[in-house]
Protein backbone atom coordinates (compact mmCIF):
# COMPACT_ATOMS: atom_id res chain seq x y z
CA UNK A 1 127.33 121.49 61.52
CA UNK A 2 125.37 119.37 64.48
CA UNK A 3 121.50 118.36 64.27
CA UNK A 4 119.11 119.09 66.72
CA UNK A 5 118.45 116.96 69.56
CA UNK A 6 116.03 116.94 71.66
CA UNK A 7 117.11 116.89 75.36
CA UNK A 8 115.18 117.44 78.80
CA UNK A 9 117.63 119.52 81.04
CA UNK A 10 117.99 118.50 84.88
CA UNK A 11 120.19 119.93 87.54
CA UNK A 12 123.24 118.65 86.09
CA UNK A 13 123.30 120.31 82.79
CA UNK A 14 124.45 123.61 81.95
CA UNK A 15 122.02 124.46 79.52
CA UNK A 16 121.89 125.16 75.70
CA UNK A 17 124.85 125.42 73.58
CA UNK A 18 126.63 126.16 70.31
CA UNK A 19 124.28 127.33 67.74
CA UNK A 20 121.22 126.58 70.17
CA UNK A 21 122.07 129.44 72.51
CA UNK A 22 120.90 132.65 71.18
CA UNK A 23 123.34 134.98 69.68
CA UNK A 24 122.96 137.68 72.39
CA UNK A 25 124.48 135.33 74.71
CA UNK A 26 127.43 135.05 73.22
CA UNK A 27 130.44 136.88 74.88
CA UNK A 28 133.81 138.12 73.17
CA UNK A 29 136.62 136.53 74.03
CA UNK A 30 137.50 139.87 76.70
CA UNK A 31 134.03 139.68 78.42
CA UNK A 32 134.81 135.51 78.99
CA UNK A 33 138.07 136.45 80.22
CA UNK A 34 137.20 139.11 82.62
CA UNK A 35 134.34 136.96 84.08
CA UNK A 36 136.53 133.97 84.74
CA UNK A 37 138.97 136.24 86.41
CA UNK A 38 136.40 137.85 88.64
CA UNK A 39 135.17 134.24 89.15
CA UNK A 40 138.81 133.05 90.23
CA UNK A 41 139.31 135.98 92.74
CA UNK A 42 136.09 135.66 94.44
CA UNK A 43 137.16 131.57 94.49
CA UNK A 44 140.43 132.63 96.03
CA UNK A 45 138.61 134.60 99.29
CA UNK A 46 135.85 132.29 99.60
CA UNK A 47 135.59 129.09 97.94
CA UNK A 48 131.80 128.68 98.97
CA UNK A 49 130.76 131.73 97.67
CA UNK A 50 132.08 130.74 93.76
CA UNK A 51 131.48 126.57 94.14
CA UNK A 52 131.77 123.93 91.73
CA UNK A 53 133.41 124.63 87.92
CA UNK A 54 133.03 126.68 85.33
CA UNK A 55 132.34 125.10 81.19
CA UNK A 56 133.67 127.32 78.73
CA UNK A 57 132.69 126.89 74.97
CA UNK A 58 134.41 128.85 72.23
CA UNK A 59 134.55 128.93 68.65
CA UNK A 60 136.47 131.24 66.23
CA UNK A 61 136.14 133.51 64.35
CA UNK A 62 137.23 133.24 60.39
């Protein structure tokens, strides 16, 4: 497991992660995939309307 860091977040920066994001932020594995679909078609009519790139973290489950 990580340690804690300390971090000031600008513009850049998605935001927290891993075991620093809440747990009711998490999304299964269906919810990420159905969002990054809807995110693709909306890319494919307009690409200004769904700019920039998307970070996906994951981890498994044992």
């Amino acid at each position: 497991m990580g340690k804690y860091f300390e971090t000031r977040f600008t513009n850049v920066m998605s935001g927290l992660f891993g075991e620093e994001l809440p747990q009711d932020r998490w999304w299964s594995a269906g919810k990420t995939n159905d969002v990054l679909d809807k995110f693709k078609q909306l890319r494919a009519i307009d690409r200004e309307m769904a700019p920039g790139w998307v970070d996906l973290h994951a981890m498994r489950e044992d």
